[in-house]
C-alpha atoms as a PDB file:
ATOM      1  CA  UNK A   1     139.104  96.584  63.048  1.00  0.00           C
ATOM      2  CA  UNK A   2     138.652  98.252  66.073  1.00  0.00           C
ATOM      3  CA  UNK A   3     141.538  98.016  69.096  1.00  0.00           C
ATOM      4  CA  UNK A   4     139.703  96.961  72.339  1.00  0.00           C
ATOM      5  CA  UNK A   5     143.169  98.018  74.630  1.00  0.00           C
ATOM      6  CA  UNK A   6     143.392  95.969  77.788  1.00  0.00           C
ATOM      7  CA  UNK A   7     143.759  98.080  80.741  1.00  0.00           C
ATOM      8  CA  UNK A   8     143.582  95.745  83.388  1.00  0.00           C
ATOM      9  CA  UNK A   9     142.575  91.632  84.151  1.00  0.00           C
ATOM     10  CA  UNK A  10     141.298  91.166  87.629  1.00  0.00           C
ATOM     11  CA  UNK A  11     140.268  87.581  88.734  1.00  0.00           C
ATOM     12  CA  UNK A  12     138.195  86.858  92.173  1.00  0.00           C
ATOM     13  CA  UNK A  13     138.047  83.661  93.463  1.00  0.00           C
ATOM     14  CA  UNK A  14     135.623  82.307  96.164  1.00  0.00           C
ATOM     15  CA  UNK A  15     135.164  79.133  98.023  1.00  0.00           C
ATOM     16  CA  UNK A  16     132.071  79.108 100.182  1.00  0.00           C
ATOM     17  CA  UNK A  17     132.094  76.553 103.215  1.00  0.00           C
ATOM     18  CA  UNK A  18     129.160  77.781 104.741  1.00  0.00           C
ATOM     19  CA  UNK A  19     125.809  78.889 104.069  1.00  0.00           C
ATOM     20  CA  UNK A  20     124.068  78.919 107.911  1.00  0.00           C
ATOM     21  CA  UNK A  21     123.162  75.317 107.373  1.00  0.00           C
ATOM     22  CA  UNK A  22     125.531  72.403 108.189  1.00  0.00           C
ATOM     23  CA  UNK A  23     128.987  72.326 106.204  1.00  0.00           C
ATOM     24  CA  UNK A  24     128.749  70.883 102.771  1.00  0.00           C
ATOM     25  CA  UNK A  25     131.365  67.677 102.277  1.00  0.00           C
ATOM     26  CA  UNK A  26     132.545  69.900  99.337  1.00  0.00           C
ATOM     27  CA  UNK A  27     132.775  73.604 100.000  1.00  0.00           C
ATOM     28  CA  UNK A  28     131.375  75.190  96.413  1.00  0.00           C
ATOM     29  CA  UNK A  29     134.127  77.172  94.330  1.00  0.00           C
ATOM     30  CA  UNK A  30     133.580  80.530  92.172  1.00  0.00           C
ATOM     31  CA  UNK A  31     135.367  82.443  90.401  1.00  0.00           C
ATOM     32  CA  UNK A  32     135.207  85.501  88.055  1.00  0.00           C
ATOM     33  CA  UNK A  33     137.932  87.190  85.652  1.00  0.00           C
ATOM     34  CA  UNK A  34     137.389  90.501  84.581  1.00  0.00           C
ATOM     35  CA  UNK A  35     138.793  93.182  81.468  1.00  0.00           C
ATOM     36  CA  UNK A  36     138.620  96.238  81.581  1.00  0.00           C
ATOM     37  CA  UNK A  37     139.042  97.506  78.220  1.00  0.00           C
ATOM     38  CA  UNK A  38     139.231 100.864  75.778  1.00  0.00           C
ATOM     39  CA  UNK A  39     135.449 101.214  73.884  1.00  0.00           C
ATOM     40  CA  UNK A  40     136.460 101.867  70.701  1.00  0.00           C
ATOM     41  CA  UNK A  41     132.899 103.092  70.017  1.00  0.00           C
ATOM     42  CA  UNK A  42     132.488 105.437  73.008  1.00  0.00           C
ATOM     43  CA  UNK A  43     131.613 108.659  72.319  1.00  0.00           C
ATOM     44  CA  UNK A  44     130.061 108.171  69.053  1.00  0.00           C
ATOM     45  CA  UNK A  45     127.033 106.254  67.851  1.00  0.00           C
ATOM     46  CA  UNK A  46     128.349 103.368  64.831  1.00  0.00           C
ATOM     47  CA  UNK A  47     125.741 101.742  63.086  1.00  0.00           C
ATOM     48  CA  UNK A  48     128.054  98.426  62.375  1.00  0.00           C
ATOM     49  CA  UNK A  49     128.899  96.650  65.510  1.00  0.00           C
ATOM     50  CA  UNK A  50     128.385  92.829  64.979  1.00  0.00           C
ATOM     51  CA  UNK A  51     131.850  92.639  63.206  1.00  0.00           C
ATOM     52  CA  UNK A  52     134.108  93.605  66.199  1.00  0.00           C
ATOM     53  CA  UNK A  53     132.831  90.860  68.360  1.00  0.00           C
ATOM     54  CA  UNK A  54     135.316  88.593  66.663  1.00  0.00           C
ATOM     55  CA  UNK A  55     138.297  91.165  67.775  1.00  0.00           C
ATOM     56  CA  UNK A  56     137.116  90.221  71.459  1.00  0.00           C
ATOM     57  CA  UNK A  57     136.935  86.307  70.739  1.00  0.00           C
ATOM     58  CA  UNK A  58     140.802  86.257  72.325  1.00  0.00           C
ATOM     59  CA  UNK A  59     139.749  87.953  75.385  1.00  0.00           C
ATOM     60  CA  UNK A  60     137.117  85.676  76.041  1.00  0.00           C
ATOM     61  CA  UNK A  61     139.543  82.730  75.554  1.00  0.00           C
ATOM     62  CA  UNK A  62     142.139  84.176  77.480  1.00  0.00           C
ATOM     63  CA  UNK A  63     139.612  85.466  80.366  1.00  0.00           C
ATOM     64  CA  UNK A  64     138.344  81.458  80.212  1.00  0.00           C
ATOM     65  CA  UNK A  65     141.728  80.472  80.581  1.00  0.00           C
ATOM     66  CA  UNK A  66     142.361  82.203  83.615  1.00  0.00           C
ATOM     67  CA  UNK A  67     139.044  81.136  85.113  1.00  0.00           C
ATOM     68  CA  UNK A  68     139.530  77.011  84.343  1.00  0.00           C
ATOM     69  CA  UNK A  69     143.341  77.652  86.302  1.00  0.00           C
ATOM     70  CA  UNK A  70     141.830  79.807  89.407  1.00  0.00           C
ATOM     71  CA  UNK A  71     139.208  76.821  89.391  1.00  0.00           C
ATOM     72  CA  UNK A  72     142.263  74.341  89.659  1.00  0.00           C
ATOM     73  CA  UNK A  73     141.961  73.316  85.821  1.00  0.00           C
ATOM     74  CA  UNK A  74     139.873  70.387  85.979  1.00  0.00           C
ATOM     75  CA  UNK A  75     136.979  71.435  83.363  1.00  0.00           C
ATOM     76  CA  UNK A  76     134.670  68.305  85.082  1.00  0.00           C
ATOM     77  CA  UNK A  77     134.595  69.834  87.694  1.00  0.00           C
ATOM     78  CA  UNK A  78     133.187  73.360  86.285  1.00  0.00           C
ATOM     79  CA  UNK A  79     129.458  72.781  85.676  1.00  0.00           C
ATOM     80  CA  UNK A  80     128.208  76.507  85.890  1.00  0.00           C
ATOM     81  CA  UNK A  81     128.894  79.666  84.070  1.00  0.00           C
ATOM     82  CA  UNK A  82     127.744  83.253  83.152  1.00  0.00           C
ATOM     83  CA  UNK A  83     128.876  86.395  82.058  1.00  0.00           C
ATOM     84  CA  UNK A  84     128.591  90.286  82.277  1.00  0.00           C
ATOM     85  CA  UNK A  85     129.461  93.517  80.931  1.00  0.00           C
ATOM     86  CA  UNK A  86     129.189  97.283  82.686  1.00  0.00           C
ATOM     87  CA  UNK A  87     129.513  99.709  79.929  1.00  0.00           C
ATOM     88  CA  UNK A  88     131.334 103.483  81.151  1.00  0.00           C
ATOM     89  CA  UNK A  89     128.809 106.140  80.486  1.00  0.00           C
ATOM     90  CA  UNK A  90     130.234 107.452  77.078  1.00  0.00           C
ATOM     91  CA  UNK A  91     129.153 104.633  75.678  1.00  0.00           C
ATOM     92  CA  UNK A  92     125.804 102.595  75.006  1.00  0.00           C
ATOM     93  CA  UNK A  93     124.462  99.387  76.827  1.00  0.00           C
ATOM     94  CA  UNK A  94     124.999  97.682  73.263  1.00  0.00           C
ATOM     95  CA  UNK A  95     128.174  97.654  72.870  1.00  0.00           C
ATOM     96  CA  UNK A  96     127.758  95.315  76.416  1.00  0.00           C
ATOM     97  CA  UNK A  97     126.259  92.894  73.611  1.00  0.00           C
ATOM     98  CA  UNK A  98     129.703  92.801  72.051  1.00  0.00           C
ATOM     99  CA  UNK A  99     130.492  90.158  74.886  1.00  0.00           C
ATOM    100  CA  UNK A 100     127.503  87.431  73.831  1.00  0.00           C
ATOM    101  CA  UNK A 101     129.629  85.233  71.453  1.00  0.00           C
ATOM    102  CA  UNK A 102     133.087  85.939  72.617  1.00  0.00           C
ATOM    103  CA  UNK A 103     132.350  85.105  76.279  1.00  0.00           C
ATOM    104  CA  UNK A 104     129.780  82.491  75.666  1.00  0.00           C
ATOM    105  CA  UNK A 105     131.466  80.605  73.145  1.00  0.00           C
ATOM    106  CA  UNK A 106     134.891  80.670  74.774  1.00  0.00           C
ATOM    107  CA  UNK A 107     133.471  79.226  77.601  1.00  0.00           C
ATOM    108  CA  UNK A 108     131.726  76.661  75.423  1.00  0.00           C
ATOM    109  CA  UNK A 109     134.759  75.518  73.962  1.00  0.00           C
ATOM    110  CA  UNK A 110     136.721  75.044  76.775  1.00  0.00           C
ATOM    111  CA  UNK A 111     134.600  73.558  78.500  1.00  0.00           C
ATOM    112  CA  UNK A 112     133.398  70.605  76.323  1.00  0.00           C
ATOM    113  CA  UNK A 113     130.589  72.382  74.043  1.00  0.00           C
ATOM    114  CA  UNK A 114     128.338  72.793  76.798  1.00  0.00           C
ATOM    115  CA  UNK A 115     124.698  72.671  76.115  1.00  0.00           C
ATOM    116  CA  UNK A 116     123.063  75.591  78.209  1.00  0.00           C
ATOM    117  CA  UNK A 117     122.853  79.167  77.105  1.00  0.00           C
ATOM    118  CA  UNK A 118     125.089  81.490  79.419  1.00  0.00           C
ATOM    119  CA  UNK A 119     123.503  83.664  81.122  1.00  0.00           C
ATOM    120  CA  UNK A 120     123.957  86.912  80.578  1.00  0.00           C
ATOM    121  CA  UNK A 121     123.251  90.530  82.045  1.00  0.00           C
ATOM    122  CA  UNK A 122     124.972  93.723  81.121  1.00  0.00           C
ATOM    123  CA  UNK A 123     124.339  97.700  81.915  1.00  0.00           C
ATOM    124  CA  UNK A 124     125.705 101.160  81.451  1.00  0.00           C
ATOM    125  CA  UNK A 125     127.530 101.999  84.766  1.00  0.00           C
ATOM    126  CA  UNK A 126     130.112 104.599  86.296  1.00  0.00           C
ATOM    127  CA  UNK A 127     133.364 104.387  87.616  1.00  0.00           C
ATOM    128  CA  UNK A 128     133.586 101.749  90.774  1.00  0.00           C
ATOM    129  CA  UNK A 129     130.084 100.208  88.709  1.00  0.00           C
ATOM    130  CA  UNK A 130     129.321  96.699  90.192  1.00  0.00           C
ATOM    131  CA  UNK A 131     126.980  94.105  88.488  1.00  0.00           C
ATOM    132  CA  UNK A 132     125.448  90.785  89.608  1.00  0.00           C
ATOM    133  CA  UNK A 133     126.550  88.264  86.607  1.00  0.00           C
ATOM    134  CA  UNK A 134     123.898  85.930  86.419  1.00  0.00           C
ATOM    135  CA  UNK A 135     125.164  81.766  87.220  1.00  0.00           C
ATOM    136  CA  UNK A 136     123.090  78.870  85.445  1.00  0.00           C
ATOM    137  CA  UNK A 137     124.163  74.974  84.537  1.00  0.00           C
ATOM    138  CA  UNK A 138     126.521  74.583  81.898  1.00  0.00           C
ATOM    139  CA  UNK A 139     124.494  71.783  79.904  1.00  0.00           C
ATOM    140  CA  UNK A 140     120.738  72.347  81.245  1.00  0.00           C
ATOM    141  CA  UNK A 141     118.940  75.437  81.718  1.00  0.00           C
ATOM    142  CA  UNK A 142     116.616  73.976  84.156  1.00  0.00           C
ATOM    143  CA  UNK A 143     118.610  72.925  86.810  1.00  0.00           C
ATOM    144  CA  UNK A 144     117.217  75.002  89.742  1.00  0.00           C
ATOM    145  CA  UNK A 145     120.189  73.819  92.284  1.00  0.00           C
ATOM    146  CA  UNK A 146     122.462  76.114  90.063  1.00  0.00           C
ATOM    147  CA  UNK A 147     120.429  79.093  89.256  1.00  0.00           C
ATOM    148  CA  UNK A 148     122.902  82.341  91.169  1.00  0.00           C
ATOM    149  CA  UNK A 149     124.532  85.135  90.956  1.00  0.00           C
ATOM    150  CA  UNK A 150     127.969  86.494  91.797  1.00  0.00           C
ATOM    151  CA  UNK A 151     128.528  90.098  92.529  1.00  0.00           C
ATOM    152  CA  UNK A 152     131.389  91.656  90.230  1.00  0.00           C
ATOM    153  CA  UNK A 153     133.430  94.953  89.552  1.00  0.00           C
ATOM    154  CA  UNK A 154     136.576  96.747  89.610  1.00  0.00           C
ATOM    155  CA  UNK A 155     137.059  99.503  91.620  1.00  0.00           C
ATOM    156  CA  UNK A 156     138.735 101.763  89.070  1.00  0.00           C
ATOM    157  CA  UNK A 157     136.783 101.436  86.264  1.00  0.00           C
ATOM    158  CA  UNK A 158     134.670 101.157  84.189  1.00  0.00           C
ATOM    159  CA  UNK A 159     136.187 104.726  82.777  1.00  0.00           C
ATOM    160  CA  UNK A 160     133.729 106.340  80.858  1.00  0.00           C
ATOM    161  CA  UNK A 161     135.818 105.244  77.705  1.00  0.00           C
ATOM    162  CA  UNK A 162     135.966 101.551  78.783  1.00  0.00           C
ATOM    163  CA  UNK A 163     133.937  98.404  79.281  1.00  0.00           C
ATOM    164  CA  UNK A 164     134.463  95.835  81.750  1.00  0.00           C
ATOM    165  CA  UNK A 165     133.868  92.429  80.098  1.00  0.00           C
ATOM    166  CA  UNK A 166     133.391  89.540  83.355  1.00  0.00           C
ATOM    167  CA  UNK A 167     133.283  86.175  83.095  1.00  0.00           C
ATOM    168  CA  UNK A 168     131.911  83.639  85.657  1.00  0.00           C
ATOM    169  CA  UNK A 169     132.083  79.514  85.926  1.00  0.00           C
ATOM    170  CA  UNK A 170     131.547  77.448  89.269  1.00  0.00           C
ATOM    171  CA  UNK A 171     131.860  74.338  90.589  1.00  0.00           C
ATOM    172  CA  UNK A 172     128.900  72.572  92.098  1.00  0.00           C
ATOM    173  CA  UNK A 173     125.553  73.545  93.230  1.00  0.00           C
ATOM    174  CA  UNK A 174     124.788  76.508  95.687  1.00  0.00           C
ATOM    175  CA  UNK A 175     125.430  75.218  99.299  1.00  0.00           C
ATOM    176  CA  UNK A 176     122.189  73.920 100.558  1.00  0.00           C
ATOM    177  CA  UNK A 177     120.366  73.629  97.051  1.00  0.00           C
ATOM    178  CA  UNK A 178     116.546  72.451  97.912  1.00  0.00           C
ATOM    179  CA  UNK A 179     113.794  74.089  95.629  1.00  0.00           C
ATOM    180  CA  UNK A 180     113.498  70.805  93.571  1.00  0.00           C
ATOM    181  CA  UNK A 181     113.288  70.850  89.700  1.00  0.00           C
ATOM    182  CA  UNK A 182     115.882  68.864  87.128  1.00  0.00           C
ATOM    183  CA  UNK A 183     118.620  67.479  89.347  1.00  0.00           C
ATOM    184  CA  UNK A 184     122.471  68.052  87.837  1.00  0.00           C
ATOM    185  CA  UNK A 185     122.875  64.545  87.366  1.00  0.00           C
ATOM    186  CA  UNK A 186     119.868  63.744  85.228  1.00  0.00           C
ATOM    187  CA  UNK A 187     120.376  66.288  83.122  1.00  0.00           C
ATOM    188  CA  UNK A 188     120.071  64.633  79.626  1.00  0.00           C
ATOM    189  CA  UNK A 189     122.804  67.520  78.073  1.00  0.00           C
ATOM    190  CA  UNK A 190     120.728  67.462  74.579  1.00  0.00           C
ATOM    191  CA  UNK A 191     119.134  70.851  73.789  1.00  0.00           C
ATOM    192  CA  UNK A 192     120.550  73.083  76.718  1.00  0.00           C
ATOM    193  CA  UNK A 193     117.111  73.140  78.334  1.00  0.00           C
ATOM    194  CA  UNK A 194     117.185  69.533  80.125  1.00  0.00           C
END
């Protein structure tokens, strides 16, 4: 079983009251918690990777943790998520993939079983690397008013040994939401689409 050694947790928190537009009545809240963690597979190409994503499933519940708290723990409140991964350059933009079922799932489970896929982008990137971690719904993939990004990374990694493994919920659409499409509260919450 391969060791993926924490190095450091980082969590960012944002509350947005204003978008250039009037004030919403509710100011919309996100958050991100990051890992940066020891790529046991840097350095060397392995064949076998699929196994080790269940080593990571604790970091994704643990990262989810720490993102329902900074979100003040009320998980009806949370009704977007997403996740990320910047590989360092000694290793290979698959091992990024290692994150799709620990992150997605442990947000799924925390959260209720949500419906929606997560969205998900990853990329090999140097030290001080940032990534945009793509935001969506967390029961319909077609609600437009949630479709966003938030801008992650750690300023001292990823190492070229290491992976930084992010995870991203919100709460609420983006301020100012007006291209149409599915609105949150008629999504149906059946097949993660509407």
């Amino acid at each position: 079983m391969p060791e993926f050694i924490i190095r450091k947790i980082a969590v960012l928190s944002e509350e947005i009251l204003h978008e250039g537009g009037p004030a919403p009545a509710t100011p919309r809240r996100r958050a991100a918690a990051m890992a940066l963690v020891k790529n046991p597979f840097a350095g060397r190409y392995a064949q076998e990777l699929e196994s080790a994503m269940d080593d990571l499933k604790p970091l994704g519940l643990q990262l989810t943790d720490r993102l329902i708290e900074t979100l003040g723990g009320d998980i009806s409140a949370i009704d977007g998520f997403g996740k990320g991964a910047i590989v360092g350059t000694a290793g290979e933009l698959e091992h990024g993939a290692l994150w799709h079922v620990p992150g997605g799932y442990a947000m799924r489970e925390r959260l209720g079983d949500a419906k929606a896929i997560v969205p998900s982008a990853k990329k090999v990137g140097v030290f001080g690397a940032r990534i945009d971690v793509p935001l969506g719904h967390i029961n319909a993939a077609y609600v437009r008013s949630h479709f966003d990004a938030m801008e992650v990374g750690i300023a001292d990694g990823p190492r070229p040994d290491e992976i930084l493994f992010c995870l991203a919920m919100a709460c609420g659409p983006r301020v100012h939401a007006r291209m149409g499409g599915l609105k949150a509260e008629d999504v149906k919450g059946e097949d993660g689409l509407r």
